[in-house]
PDB file of N, CA and C in Angstrom:
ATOM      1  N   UNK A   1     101.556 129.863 140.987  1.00  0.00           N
ATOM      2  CA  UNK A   1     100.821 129.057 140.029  1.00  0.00           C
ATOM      3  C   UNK A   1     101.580 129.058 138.704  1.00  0.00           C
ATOM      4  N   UNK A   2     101.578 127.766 138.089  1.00  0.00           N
ATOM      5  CA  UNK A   2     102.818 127.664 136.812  1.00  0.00           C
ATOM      6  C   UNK A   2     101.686 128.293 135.709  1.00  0.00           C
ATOM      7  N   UNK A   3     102.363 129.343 135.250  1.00  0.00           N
ATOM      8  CA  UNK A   3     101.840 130.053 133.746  1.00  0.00           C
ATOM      9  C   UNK A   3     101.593 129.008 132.449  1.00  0.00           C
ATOM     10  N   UNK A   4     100.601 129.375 131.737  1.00  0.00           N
ATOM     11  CA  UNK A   4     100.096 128.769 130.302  1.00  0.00           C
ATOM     12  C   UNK A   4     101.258 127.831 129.683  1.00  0.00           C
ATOM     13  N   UNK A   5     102.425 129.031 129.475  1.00  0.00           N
ATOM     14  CA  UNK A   5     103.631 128.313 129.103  1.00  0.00           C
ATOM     15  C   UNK A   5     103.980 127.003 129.800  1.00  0.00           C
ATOM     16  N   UNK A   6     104.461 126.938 130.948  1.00  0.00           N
ATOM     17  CA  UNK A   6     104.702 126.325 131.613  1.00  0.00           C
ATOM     18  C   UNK A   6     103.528 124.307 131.234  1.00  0.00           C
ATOM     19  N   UNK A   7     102.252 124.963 131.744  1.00  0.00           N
ATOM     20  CA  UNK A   7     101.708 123.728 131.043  1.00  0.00           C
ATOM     21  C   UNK A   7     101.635 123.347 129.498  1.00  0.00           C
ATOM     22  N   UNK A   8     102.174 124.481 128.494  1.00  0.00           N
ATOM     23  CA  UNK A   8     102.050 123.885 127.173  1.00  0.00           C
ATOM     24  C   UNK A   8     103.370 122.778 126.720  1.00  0.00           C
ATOM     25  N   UNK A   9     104.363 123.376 127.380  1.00  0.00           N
ATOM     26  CA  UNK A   9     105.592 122.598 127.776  1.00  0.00           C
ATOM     27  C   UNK A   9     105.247 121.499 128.174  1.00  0.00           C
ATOM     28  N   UNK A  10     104.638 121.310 129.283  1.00  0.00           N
ATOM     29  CA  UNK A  10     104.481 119.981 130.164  1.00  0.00           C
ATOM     30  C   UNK A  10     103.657 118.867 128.621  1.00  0.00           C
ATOM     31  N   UNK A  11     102.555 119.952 128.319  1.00  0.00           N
ATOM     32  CA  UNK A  11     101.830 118.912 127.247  1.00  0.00           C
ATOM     33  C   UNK A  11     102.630 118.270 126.295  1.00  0.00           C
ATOM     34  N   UNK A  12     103.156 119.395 125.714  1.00  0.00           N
ATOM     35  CA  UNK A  12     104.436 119.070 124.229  1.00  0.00           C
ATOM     36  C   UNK A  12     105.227 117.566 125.188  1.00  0.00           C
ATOM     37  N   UNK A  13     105.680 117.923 126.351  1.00  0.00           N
ATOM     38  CA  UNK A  13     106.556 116.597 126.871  1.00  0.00           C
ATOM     39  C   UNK A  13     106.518 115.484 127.255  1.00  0.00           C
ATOM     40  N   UNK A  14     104.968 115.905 127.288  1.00  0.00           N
ATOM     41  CA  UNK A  14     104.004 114.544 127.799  1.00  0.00           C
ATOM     42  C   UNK A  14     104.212 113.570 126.538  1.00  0.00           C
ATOM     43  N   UNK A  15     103.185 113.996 125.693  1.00  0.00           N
ATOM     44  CA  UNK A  15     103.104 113.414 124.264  1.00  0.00           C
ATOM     45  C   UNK A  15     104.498 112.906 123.708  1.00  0.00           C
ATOM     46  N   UNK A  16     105.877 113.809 123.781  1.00  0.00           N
ATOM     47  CA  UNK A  16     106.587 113.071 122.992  1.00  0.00           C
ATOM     48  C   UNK A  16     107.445 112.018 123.891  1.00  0.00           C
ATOM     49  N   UNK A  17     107.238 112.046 125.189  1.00  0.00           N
ATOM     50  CA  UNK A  17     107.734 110.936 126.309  1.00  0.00           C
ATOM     51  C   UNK A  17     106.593 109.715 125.725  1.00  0.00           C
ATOM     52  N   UNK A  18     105.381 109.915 125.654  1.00  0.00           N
ATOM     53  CA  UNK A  18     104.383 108.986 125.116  1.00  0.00           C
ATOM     54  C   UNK A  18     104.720 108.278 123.803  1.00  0.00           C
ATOM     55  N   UNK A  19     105.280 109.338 122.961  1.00  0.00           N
ATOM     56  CA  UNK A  19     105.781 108.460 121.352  1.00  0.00           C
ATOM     57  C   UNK A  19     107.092 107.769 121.676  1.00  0.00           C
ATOM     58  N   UNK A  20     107.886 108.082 122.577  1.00  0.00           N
ATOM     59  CA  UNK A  20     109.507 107.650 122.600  1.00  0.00           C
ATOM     60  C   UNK A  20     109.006 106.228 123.702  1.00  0.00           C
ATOM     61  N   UNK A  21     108.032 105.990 124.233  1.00  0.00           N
ATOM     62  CA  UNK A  21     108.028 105.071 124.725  1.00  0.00           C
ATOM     63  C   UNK A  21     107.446 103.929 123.869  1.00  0.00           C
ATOM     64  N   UNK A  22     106.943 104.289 123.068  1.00  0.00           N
ATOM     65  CA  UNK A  22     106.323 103.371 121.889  1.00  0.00           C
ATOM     66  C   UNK A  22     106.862 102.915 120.617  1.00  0.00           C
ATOM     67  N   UNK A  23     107.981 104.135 120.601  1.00  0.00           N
ATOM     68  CA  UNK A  23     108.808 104.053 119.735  1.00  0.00           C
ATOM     69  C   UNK A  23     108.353 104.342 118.125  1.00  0.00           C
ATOM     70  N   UNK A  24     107.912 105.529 118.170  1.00  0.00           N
ATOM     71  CA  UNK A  24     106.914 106.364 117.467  1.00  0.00           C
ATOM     72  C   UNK A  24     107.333 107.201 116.740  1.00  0.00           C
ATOM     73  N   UNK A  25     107.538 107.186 115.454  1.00  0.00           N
ATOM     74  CA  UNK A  25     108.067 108.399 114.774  1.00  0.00           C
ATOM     75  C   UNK A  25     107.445 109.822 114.485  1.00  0.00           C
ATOM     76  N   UNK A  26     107.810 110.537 114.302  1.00  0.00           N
ATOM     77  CA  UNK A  26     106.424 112.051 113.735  1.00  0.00           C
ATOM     78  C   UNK A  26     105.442 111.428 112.518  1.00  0.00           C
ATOM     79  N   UNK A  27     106.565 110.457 111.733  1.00  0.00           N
ATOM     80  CA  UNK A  27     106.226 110.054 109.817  1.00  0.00           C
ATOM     81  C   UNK A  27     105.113 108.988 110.538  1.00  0.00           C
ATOM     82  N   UNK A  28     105.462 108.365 111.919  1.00  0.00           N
ATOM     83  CA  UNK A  28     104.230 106.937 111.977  1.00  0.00           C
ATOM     84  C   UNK A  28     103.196 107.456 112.298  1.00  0.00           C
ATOM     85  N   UNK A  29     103.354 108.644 113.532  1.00  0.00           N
ATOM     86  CA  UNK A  29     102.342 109.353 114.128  1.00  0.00           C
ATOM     87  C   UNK A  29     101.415 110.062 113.331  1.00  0.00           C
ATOM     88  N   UNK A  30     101.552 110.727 112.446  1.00  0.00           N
ATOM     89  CA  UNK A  30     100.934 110.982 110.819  1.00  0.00           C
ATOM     90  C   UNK A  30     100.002 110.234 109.847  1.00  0.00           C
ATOM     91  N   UNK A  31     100.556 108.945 110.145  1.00  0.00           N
ATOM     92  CA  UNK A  31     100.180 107.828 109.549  1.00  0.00           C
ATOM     93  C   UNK A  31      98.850 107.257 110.093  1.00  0.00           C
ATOM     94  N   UNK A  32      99.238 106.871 111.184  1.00  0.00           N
ATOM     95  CA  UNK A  32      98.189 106.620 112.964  1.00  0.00           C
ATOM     96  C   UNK A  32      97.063 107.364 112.573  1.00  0.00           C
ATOM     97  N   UNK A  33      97.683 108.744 112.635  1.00  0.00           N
ATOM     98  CA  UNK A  33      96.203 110.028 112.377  1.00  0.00           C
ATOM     99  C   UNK A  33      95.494 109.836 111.266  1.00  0.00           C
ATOM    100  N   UNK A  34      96.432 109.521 110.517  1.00  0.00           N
ATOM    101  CA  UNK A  34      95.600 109.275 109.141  1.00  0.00           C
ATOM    102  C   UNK A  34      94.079 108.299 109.260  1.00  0.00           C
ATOM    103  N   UNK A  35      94.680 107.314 109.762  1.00  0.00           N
ATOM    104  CA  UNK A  35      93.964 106.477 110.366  1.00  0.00           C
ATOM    105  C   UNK A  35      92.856 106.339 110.796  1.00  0.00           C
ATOM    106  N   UNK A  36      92.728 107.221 111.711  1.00  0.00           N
ATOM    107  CA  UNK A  36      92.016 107.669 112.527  1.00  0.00           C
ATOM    108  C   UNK A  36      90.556 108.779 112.345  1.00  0.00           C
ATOM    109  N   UNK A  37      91.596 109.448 111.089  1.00  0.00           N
ATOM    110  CA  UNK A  37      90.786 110.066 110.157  1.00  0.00           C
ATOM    111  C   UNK A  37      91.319 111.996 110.543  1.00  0.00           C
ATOM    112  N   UNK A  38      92.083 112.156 111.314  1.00  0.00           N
ATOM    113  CA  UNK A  38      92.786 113.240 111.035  1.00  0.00           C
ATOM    114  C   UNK A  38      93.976 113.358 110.136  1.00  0.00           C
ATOM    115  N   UNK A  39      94.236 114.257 109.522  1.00  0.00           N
ATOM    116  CA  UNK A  39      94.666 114.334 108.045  1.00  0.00           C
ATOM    117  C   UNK A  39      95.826 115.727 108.535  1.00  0.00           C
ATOM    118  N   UNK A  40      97.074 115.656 108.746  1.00  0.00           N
ATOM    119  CA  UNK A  40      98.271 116.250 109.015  1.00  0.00           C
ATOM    120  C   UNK A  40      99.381 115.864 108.418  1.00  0.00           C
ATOM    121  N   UNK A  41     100.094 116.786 108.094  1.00  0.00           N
ATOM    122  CA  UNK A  41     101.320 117.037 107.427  1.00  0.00           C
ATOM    123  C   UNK A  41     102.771 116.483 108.837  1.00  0.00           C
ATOM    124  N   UNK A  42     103.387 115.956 108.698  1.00  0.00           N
ATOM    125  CA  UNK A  42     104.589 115.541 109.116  1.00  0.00           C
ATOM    126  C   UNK A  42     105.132 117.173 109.843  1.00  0.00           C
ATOM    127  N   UNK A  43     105.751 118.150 109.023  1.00  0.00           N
ATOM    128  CA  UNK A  43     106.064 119.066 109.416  1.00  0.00           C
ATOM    129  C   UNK A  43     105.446 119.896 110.280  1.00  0.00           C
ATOM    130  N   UNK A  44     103.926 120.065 110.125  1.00  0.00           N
ATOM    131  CA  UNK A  44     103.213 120.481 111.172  1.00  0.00           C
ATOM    132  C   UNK A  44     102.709 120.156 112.050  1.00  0.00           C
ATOM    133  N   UNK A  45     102.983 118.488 112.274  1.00  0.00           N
ATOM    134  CA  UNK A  45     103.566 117.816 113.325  1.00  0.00           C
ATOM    135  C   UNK A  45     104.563 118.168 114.418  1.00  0.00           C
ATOM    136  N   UNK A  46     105.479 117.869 113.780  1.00  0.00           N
ATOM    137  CA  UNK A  46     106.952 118.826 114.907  1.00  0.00           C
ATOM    138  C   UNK A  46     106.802 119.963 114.905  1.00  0.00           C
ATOM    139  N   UNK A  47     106.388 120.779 114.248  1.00  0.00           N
ATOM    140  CA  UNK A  47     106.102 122.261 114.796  1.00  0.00           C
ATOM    141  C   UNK A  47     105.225 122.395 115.861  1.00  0.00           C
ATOM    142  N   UNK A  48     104.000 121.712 115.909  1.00  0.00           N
ATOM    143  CA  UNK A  48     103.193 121.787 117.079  1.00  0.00           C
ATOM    144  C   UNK A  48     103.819 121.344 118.188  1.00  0.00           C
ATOM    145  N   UNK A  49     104.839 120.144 118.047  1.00  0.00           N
ATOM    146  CA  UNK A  49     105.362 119.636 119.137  1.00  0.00           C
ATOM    147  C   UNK A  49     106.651 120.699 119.935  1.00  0.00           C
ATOM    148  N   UNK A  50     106.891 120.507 118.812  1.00  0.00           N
ATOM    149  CA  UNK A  50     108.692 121.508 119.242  1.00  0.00           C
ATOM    150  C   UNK A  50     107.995 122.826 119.625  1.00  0.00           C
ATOM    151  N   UNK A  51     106.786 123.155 119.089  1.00  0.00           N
ATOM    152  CA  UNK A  51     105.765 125.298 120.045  1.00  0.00           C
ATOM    153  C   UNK A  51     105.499 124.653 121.136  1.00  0.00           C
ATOM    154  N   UNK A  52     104.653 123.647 121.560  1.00  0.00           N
ATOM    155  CA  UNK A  52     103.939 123.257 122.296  1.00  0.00           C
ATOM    156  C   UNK A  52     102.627 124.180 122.186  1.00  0.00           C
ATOM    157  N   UNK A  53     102.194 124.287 121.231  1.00  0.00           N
ATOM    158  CA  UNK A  53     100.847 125.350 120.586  1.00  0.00           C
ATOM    159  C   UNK A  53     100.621 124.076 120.169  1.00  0.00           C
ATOM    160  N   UNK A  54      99.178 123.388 120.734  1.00  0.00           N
ATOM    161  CA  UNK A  54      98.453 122.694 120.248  1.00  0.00           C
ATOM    162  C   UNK A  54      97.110 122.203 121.138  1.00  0.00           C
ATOM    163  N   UNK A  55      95.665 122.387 120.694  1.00  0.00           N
ATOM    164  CA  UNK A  55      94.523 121.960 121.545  1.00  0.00           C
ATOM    165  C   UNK A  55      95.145 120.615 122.225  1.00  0.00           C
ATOM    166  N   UNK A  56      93.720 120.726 122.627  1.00  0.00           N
ATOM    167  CA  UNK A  56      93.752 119.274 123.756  1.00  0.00           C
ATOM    168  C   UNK A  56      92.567 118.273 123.180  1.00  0.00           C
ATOM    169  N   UNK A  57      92.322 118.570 121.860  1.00  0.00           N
ATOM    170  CA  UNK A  57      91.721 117.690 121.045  1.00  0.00           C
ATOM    171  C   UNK A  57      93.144 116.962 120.042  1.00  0.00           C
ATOM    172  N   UNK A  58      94.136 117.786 119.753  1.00  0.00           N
ATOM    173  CA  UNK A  58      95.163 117.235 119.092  1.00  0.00           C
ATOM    174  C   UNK A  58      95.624 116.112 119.958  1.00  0.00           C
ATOM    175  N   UNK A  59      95.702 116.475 121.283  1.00  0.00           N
ATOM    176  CA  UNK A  59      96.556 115.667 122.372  1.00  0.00           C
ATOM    177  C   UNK A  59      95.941 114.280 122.262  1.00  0.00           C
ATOM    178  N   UNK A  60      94.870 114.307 122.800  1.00  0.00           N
ATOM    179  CA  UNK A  60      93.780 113.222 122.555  1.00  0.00           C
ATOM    180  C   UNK A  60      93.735 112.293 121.558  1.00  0.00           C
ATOM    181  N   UNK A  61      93.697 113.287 120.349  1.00  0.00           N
ATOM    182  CA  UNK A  61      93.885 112.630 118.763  1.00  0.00           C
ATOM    183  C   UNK A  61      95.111 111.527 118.637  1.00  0.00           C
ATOM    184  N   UNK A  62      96.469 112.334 118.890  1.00  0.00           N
ATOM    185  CA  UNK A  62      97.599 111.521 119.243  1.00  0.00           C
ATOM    186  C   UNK A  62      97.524 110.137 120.086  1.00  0.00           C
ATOM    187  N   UNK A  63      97.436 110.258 121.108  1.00  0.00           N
ATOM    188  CA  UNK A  63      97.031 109.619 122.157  1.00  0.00           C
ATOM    189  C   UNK A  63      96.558 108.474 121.937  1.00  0.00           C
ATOM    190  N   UNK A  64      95.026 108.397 121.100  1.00  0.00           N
ATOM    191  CA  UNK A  64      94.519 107.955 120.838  1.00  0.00           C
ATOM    192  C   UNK A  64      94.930 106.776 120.217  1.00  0.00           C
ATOM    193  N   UNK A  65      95.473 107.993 118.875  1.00  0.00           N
ATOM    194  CA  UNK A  65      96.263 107.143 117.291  1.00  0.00           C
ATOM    195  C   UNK A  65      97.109 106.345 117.809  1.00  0.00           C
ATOM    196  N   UNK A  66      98.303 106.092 119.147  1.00  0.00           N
ATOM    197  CA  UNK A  66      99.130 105.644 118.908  1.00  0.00           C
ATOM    198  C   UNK A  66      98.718 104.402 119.878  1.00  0.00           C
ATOM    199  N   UNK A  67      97.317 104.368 120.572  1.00  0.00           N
ATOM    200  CA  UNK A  67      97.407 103.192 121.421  1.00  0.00           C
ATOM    201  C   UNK A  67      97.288 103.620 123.107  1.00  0.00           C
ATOM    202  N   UNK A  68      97.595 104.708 123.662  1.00  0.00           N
ATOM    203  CA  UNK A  68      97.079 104.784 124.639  1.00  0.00           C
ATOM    204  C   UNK A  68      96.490 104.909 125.596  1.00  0.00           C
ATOM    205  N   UNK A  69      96.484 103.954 126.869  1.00  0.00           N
ATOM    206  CA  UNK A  69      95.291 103.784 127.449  1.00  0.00           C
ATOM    207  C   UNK A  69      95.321 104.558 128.701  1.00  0.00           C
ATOM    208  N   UNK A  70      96.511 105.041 128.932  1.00  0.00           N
ATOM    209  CA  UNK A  70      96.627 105.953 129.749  1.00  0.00           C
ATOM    210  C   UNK A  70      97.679 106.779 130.345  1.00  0.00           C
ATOM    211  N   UNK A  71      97.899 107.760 131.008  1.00  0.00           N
ATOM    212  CA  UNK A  71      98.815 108.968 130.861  1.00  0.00           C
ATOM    213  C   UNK A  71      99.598 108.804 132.299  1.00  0.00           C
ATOM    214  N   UNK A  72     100.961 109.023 132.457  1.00  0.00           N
ATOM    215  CA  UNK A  72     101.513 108.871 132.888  1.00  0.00           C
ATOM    216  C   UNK A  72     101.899 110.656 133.271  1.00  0.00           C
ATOM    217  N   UNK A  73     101.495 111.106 134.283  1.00  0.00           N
ATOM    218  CA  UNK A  73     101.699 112.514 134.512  1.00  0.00           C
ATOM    219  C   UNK A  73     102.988 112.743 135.824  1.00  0.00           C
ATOM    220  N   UNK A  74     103.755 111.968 136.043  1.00  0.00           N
ATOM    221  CA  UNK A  74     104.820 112.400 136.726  1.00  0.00           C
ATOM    222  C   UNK A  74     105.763 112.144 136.091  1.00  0.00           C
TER     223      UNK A  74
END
């Protein structure tokens, strides 16, 4: 069975395969949130991304902000 790590990785790769397909910056993704009404710093942006330390309300949040309707898990 793949360890915690293992899926926080998968999440972190999910999401930024999700922004690179949209063509999504950290600075737009920020912006998006803003939007949305979550309120994040740019830098603690890529830090969450580059740990892969982040809920699955952030994921969502993202997700959300940038437009998508659905997840592409392979």
């Amino acid at each position: 069975m793949p360890d915690r790590t293992d899926y926080e990785a998968f999440a972190a790769n999910l999401l930024k395969a999700e922004l690179k397909r949209r063509g999504v910056t950290y600075a737009q993704l920020v912006d998006k949130l803003a939007e949305i009404g979550v309120f994040e710093k740019e830098v603690n942006v890529r830090n969450k991304l580059s740990r892969g330390k982040f809920t699955a309300a952030f994921l969502l949040q993202c997700l959300r902000a940038i437009g998508a309707e659905t997840l592409r898990l392979d």
